[in-house]
ModelCIF file with pLDDT and N, C-alpha, C, O atoms, coordinates in Angstrom:
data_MODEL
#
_entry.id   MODEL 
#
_entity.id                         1 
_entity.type                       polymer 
_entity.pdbx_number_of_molecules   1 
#
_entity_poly.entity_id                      1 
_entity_poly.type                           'polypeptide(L)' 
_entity_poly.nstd_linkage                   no 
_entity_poly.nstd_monomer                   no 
_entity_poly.pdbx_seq_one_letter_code       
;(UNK)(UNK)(UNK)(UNK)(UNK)(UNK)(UNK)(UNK)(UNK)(UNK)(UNK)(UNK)(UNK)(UNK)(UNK)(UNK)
(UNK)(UNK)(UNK)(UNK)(UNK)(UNK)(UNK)(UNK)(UNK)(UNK)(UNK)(UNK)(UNK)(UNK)(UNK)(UNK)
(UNK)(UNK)(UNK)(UNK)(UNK)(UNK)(UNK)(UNK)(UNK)(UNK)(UNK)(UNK)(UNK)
;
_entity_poly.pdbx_seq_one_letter_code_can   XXXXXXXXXXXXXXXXXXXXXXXXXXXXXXXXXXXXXXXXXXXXX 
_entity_poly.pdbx_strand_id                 A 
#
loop_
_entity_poly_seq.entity_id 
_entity_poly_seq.num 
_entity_poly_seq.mon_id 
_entity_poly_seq.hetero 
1 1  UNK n 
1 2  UNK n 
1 3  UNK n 
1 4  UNK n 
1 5  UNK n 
1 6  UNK n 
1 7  UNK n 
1 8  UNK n 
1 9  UNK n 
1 10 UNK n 
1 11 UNK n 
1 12 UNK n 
1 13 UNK n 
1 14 UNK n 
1 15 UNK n 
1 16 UNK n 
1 17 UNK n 
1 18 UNK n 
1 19 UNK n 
1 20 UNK n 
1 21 UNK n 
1 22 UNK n 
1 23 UNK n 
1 24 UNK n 
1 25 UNK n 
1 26 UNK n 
1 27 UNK n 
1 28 UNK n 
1 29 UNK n 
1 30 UNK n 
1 31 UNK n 
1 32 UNK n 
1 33 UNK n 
1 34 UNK n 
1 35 UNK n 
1 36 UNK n 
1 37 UNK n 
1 38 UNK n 
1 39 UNK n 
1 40 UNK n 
1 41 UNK n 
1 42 UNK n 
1 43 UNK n 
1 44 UNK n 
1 45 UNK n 
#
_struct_asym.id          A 
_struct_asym.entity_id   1 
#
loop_
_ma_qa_metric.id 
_ma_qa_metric.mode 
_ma_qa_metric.name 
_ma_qa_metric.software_group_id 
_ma_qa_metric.type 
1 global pLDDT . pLDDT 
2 local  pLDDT . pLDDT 
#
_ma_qa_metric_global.metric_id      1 
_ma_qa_metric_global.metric_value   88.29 
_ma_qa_metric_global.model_id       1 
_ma_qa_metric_global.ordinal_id     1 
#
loop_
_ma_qa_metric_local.label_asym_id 
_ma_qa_metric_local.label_comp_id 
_ma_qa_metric_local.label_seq_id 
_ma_qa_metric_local.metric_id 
_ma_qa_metric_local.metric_value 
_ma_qa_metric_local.model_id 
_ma_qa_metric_local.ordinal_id 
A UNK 1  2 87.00 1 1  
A UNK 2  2 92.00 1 2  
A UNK 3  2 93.00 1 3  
A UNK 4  2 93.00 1 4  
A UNK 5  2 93.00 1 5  
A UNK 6  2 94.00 1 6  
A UNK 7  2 93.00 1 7  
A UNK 8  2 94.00 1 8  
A UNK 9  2 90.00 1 9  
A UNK 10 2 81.00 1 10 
A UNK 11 2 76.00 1 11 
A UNK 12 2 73.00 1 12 
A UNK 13 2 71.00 1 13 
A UNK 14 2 68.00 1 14 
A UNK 15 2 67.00 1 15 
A UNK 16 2 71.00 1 16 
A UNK 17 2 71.00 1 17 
A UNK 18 2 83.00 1 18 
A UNK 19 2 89.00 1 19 
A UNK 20 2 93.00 1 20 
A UNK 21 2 93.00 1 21 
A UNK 22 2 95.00 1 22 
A UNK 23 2 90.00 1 23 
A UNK 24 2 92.00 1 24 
A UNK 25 2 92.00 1 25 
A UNK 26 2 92.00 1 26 
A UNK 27 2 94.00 1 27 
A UNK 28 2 94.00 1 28 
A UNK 29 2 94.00 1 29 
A UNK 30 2 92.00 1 30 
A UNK 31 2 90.00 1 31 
A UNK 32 2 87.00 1 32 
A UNK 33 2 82.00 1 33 
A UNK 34 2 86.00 1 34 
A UNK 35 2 93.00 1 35 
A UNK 36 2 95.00 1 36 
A UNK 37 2 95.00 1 37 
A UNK 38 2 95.00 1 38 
A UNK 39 2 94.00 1 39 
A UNK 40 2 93.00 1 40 
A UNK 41 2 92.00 1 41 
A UNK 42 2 91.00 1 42 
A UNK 43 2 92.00 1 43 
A UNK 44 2 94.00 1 44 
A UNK 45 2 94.00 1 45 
#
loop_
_atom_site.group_PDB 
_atom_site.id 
_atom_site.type_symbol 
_atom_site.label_atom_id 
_atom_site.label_alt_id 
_atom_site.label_comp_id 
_atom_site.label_asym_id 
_atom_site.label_entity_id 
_atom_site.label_seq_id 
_atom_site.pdbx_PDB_ins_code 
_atom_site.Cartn_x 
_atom_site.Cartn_y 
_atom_site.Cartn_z 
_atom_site.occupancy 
_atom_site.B_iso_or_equiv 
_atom_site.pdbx_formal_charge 
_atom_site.auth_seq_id 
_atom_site.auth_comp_id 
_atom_site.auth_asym_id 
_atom_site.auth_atom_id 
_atom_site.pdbx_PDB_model_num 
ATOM 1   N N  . UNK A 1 1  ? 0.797   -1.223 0.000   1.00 87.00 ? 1  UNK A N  1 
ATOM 2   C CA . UNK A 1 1  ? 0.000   0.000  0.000   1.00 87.00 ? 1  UNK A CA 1 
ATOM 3   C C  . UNK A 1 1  ? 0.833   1.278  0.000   1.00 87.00 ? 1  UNK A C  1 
ATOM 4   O O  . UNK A 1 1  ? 0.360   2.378  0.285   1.00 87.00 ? 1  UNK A O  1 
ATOM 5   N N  . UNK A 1 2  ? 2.489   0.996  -0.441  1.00 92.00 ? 2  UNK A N  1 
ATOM 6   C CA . UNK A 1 2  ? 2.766   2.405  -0.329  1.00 92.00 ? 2  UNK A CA 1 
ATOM 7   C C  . UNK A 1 2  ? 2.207   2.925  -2.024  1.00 92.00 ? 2  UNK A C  1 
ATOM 8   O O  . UNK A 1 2  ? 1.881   2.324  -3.047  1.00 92.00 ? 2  UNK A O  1 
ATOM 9   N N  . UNK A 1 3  ? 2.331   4.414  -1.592  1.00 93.00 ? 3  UNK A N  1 
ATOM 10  C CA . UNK A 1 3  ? 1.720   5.305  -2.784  1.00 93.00 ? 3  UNK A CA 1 
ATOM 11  C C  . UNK A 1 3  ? 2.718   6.427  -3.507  1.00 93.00 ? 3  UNK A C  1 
ATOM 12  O O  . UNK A 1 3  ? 3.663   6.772  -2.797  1.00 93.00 ? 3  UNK A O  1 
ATOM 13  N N  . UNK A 1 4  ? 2.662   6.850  -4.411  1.00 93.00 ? 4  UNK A N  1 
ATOM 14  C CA . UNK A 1 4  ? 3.812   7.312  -5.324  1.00 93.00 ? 4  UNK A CA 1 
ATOM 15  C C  . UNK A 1 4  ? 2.801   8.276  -6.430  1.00 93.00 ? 4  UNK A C  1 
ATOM 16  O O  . UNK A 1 4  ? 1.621   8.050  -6.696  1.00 93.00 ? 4  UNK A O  1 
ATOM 17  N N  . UNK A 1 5  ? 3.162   8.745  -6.652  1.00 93.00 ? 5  UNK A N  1 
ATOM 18  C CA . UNK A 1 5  ? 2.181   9.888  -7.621  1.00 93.00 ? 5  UNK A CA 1 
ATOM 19  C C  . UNK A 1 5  ? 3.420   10.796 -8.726  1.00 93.00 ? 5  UNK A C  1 
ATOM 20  O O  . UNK A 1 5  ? 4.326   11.555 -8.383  1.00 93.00 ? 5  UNK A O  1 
ATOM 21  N N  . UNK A 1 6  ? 3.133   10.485 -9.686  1.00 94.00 ? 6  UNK A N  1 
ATOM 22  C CA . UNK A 1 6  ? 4.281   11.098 -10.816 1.00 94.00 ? 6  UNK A CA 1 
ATOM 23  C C  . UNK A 1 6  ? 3.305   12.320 -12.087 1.00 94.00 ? 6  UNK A C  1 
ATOM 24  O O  . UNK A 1 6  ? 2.368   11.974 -12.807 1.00 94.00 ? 6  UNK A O  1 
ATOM 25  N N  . UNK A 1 7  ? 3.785   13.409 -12.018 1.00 93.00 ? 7  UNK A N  1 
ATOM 26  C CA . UNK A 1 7  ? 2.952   14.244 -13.343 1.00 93.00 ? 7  UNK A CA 1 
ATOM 27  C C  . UNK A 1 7  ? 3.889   13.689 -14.422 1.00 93.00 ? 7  UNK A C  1 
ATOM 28  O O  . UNK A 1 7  ? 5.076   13.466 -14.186 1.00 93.00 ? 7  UNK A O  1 
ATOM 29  N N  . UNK A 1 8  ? 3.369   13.494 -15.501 1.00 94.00 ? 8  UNK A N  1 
ATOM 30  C CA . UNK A 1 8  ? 3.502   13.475 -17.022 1.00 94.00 ? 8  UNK A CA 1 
ATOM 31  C C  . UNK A 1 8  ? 4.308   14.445 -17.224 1.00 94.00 ? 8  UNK A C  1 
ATOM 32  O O  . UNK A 1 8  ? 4.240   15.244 -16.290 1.00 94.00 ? 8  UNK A O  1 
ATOM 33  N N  . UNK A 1 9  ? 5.226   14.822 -18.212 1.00 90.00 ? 9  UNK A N  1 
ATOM 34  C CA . UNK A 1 9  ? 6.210   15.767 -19.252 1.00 90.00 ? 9  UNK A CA 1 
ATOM 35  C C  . UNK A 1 9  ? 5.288   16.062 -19.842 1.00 90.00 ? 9  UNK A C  1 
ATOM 36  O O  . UNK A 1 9  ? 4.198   15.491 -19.876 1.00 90.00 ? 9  UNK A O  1 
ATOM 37  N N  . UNK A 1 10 ? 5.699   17.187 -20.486 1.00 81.00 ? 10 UNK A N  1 
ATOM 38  C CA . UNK A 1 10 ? 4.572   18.236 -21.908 1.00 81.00 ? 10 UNK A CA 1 
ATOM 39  C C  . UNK A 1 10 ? 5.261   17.198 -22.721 1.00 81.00 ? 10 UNK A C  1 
ATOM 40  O O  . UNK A 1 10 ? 6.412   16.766 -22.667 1.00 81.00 ? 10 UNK A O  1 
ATOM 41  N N  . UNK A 1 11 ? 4.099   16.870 -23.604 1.00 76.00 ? 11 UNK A N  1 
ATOM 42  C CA . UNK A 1 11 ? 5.054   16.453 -24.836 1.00 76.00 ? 11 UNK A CA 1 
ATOM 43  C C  . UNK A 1 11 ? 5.721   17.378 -25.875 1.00 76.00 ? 11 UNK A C  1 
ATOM 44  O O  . UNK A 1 11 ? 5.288   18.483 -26.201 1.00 76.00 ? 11 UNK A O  1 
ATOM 45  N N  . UNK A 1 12 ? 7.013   16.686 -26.430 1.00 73.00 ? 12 UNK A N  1 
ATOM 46  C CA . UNK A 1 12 ? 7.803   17.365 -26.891 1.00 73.00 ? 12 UNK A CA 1 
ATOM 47  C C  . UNK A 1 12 ? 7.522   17.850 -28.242 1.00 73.00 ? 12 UNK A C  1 
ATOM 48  O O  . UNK A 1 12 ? 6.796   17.137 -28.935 1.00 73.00 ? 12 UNK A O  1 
ATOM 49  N N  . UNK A 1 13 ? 8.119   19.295 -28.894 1.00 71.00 ? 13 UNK A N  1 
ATOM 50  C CA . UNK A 1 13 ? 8.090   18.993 -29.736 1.00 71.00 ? 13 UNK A CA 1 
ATOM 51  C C  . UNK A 1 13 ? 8.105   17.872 -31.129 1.00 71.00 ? 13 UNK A C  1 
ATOM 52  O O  . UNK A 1 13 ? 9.153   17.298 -31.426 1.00 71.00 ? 13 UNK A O  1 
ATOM 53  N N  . UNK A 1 14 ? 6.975   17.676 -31.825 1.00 68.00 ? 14 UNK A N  1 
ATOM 54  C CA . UNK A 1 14 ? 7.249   16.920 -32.697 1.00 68.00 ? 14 UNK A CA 1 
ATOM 55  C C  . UNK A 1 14 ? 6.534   15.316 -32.662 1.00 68.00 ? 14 UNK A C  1 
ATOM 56  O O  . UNK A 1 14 ? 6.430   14.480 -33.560 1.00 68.00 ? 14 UNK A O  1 
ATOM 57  N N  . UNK A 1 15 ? 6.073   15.287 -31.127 1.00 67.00 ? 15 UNK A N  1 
ATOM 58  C CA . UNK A 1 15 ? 5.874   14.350 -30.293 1.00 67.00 ? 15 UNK A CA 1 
ATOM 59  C C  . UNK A 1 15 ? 4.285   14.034 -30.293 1.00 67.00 ? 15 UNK A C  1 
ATOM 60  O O  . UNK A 1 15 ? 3.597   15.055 -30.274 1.00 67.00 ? 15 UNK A O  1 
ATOM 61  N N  . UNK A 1 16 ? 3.726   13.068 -30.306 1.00 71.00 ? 16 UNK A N  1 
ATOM 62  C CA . UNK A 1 16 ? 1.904   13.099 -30.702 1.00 71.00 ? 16 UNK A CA 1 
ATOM 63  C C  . UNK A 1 16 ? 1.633   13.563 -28.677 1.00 71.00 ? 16 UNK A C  1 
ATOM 64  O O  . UNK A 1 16 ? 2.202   13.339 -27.609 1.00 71.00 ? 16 UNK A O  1 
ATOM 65  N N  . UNK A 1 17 ? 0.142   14.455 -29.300 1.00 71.00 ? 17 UNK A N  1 
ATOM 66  C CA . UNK A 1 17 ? -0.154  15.276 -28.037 1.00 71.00 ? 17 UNK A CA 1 
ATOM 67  C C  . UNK A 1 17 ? -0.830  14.426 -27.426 1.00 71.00 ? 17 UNK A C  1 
ATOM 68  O O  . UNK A 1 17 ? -1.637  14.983 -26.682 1.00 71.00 ? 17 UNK A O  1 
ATOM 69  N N  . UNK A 1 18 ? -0.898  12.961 -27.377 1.00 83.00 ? 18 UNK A N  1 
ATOM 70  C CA . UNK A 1 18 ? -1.536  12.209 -26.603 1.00 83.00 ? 18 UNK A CA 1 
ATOM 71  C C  . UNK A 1 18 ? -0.358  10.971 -26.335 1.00 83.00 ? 18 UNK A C  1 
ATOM 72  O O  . UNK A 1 18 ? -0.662  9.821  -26.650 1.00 83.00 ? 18 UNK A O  1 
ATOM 73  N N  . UNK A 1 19 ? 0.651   11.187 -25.891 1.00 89.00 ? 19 UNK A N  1 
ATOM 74  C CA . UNK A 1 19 ? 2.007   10.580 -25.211 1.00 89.00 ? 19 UNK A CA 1 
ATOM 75  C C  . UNK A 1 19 ? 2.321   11.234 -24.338 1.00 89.00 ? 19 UNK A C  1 
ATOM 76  O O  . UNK A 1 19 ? 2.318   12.462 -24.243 1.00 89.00 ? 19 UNK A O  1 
ATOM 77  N N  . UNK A 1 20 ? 2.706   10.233 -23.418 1.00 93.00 ? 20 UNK A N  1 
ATOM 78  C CA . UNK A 1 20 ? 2.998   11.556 -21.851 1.00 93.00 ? 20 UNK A CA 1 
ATOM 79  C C  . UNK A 1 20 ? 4.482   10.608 -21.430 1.00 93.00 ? 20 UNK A C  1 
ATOM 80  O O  . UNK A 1 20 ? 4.451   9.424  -21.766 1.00 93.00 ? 20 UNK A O  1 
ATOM 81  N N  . UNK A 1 21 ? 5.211   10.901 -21.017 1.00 93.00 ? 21 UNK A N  1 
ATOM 82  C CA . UNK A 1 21 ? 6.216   10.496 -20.061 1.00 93.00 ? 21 UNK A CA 1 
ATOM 83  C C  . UNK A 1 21 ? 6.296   11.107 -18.781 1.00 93.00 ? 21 UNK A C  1 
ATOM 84  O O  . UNK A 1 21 ? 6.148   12.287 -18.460 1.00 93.00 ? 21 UNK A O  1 
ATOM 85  N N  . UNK A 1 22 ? 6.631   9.810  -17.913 1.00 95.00 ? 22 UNK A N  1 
ATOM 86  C CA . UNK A 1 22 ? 6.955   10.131 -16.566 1.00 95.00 ? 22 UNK A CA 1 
ATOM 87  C C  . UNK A 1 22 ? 8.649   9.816  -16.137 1.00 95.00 ? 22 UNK A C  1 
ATOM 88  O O  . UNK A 1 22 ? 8.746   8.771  -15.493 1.00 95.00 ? 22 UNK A O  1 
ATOM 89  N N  . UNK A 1 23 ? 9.220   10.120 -16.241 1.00 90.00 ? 23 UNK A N  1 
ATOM 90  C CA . UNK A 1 23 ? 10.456  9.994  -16.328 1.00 90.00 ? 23 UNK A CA 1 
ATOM 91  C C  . UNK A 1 23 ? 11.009  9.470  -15.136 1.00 90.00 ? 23 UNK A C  1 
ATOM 92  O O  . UNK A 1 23 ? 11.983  8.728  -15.263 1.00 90.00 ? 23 UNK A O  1 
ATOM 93  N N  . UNK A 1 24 ? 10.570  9.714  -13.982 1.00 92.00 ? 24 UNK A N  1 
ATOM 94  C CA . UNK A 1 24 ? 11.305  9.212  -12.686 1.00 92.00 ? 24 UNK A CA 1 
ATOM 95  C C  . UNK A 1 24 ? 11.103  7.814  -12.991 1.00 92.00 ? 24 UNK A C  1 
ATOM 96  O O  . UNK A 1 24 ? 12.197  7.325  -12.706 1.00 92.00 ? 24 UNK A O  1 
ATOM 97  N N  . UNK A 1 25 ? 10.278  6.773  -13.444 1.00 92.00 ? 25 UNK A N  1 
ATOM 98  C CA . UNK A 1 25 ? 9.802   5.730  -13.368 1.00 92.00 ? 25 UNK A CA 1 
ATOM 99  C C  . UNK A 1 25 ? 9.608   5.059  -14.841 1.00 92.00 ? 25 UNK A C  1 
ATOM 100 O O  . UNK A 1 25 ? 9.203   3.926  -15.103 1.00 92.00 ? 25 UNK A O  1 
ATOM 101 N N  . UNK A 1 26 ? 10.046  6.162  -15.777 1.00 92.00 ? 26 UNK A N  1 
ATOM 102 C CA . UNK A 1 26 ? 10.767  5.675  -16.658 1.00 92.00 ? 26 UNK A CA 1 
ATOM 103 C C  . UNK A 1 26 ? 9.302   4.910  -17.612 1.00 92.00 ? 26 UNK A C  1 
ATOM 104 O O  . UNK A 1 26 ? 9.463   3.952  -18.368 1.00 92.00 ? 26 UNK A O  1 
ATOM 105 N N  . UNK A 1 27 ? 8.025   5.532  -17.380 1.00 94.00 ? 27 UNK A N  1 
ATOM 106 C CA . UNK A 1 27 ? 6.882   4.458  -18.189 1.00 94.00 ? 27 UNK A CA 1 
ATOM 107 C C  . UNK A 1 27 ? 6.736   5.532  -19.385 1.00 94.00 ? 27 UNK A C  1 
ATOM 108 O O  . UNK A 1 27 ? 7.401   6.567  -19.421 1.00 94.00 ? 27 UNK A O  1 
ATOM 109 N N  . UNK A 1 28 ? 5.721   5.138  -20.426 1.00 94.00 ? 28 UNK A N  1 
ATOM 110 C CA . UNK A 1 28 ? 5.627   6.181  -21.746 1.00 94.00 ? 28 UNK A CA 1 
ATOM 111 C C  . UNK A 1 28 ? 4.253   6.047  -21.577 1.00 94.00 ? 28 UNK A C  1 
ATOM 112 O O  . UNK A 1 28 ? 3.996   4.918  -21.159 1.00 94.00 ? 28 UNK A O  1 
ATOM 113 N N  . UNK A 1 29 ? 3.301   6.715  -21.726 1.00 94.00 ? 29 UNK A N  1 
ATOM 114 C CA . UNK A 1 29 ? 1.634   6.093  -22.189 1.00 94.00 ? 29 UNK A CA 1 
ATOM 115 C C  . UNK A 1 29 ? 1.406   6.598  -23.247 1.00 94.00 ? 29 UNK A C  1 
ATOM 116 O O  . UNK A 1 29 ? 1.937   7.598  -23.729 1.00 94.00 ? 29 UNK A O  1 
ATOM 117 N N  . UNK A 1 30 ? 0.530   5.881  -23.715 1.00 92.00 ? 30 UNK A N  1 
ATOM 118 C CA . UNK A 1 30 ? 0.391   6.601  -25.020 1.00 92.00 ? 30 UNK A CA 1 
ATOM 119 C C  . UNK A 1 30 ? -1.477  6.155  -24.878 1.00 92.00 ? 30 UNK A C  1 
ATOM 120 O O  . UNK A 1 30 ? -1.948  5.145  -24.355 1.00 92.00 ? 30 UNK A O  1 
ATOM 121 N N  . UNK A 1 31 ? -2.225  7.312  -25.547 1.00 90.00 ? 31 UNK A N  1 
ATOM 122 C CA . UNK A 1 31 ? -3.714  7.080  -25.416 1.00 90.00 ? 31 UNK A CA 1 
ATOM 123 C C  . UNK A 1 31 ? -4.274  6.320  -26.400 1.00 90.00 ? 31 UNK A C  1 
ATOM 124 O O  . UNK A 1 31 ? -3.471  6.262  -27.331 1.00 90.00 ? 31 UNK A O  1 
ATOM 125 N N  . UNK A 1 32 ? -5.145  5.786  -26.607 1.00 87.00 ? 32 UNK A N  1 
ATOM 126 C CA . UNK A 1 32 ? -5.812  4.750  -26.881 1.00 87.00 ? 32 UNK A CA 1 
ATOM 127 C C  . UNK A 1 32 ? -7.291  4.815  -27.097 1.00 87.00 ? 32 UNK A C  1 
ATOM 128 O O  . UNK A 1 32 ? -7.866  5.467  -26.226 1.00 87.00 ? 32 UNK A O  1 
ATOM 129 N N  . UNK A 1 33 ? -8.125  4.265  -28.110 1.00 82.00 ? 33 UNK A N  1 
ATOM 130 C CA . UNK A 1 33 ? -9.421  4.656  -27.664 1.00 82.00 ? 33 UNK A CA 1 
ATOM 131 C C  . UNK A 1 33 ? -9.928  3.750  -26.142 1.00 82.00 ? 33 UNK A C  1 
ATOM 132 O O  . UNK A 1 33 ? -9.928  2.526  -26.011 1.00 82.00 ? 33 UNK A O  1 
ATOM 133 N N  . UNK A 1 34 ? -10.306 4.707  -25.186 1.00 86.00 ? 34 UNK A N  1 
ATOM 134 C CA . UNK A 1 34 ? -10.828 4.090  -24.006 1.00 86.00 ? 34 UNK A CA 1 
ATOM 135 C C  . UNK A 1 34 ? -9.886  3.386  -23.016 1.00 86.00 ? 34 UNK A C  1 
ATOM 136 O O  . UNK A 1 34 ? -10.217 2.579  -22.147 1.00 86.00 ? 34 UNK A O  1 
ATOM 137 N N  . UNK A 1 35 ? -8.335  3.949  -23.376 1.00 93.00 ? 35 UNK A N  1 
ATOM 138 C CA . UNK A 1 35 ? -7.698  2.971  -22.842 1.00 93.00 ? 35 UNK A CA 1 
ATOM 139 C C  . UNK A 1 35 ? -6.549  4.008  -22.848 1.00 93.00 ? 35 UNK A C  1 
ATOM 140 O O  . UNK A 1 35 ? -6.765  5.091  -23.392 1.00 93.00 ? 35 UNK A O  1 
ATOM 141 N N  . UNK A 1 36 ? -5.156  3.723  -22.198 1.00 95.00 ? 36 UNK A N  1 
ATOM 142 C CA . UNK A 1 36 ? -3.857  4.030  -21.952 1.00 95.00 ? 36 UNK A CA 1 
ATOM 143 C C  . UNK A 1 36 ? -2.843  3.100  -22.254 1.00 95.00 ? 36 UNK A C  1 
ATOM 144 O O  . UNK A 1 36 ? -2.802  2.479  -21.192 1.00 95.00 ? 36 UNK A O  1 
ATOM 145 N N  . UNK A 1 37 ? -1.827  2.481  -23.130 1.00 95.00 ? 37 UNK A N  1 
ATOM 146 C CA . UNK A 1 37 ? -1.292  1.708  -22.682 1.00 95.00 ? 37 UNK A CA 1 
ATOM 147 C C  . UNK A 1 37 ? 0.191   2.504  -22.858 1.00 95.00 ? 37 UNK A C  1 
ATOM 148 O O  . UNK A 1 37 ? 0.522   3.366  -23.672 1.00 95.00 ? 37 UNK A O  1 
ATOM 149 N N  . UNK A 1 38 ? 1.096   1.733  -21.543 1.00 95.00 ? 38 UNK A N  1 
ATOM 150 C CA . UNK A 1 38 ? 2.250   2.237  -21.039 1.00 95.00 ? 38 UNK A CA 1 
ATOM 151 C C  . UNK A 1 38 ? 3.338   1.291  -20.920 1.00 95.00 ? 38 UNK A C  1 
ATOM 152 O O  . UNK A 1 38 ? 3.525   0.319  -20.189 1.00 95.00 ? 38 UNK A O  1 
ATOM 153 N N  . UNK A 1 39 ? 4.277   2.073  -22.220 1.00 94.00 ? 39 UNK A N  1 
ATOM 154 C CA . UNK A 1 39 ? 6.005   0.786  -21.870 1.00 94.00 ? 39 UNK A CA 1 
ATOM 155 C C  . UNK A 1 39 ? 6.557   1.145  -20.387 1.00 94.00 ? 39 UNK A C  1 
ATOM 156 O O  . UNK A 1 39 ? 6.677   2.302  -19.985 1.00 94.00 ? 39 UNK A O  1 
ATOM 157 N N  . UNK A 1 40 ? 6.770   0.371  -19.880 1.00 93.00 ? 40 UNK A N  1 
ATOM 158 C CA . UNK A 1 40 ? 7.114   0.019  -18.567 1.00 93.00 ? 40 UNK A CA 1 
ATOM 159 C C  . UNK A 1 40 ? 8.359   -0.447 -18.481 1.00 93.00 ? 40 UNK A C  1 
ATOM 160 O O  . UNK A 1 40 ? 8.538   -1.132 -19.488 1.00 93.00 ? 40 UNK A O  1 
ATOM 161 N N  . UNK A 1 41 ? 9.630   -0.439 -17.596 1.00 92.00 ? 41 UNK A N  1 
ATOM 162 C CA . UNK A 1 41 ? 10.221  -1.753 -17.970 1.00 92.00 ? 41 UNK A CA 1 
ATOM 163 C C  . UNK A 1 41 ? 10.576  -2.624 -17.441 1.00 92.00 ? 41 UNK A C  1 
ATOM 164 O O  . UNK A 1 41 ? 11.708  -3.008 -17.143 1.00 92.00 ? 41 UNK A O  1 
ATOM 165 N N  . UNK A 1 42 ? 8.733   -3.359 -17.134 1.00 91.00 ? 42 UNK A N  1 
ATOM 166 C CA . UNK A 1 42 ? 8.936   -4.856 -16.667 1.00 91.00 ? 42 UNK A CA 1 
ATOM 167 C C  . UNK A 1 42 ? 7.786   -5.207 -17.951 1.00 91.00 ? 42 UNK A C  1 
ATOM 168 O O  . UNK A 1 42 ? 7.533   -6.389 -18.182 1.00 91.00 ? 42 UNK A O  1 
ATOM 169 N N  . UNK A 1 43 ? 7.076   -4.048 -18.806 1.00 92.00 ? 43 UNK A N  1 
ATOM 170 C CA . UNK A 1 43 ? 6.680   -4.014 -19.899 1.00 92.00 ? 43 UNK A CA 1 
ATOM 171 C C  . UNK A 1 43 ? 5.799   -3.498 -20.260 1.00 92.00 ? 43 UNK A C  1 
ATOM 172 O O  . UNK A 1 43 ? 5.601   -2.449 -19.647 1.00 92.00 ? 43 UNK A O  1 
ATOM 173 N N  . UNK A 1 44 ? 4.938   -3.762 -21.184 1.00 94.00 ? 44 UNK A N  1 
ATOM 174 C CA . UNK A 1 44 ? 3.563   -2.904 -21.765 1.00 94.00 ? 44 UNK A CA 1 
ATOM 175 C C  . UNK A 1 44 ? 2.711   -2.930 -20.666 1.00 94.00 ? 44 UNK A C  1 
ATOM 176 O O  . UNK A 1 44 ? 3.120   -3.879 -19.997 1.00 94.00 ? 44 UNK A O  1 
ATOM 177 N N  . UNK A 1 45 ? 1.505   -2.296 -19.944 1.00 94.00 ? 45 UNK A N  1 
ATOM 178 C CA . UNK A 1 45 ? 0.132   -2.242 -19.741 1.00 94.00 ? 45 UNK A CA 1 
ATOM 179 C C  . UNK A 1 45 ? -0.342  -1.592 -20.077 1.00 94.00 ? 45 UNK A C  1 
ATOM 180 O O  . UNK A 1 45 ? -1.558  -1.553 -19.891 1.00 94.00 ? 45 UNK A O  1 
#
C-alpha cells in the first residue's frame, strides 16, 4: 500500500499530443481509444 504519484512531461516537440512520459519511473503512455497503454520496464500495460 505504499503510494507514489508522478505528473507526465509536456510532450515534446514533434511528439503526438496524446504521449505523456513520466520519467522518474521511466513508463511512456500513449492514449488509446478508451484505454492508456504504457512501456514500462517490466513491460507494456
Amino acid at each position: 500500500e505504499h503510494q507514489s504519484s508522478f505528473l507526465a512531461q509536456k510532450p515534446a516537440a514533434g511528439q503526438k499530443q496524446t504521449t505523456y512520459y513520466f520519467a522518474e519511473i521511466h513508463y511512456q503512455c500513449q492514449a488509446q481509444q478508451n484505454a492508456f497503454v504504457c512501456d514500462t520496464p517490466e513491460g507494456a500495460t
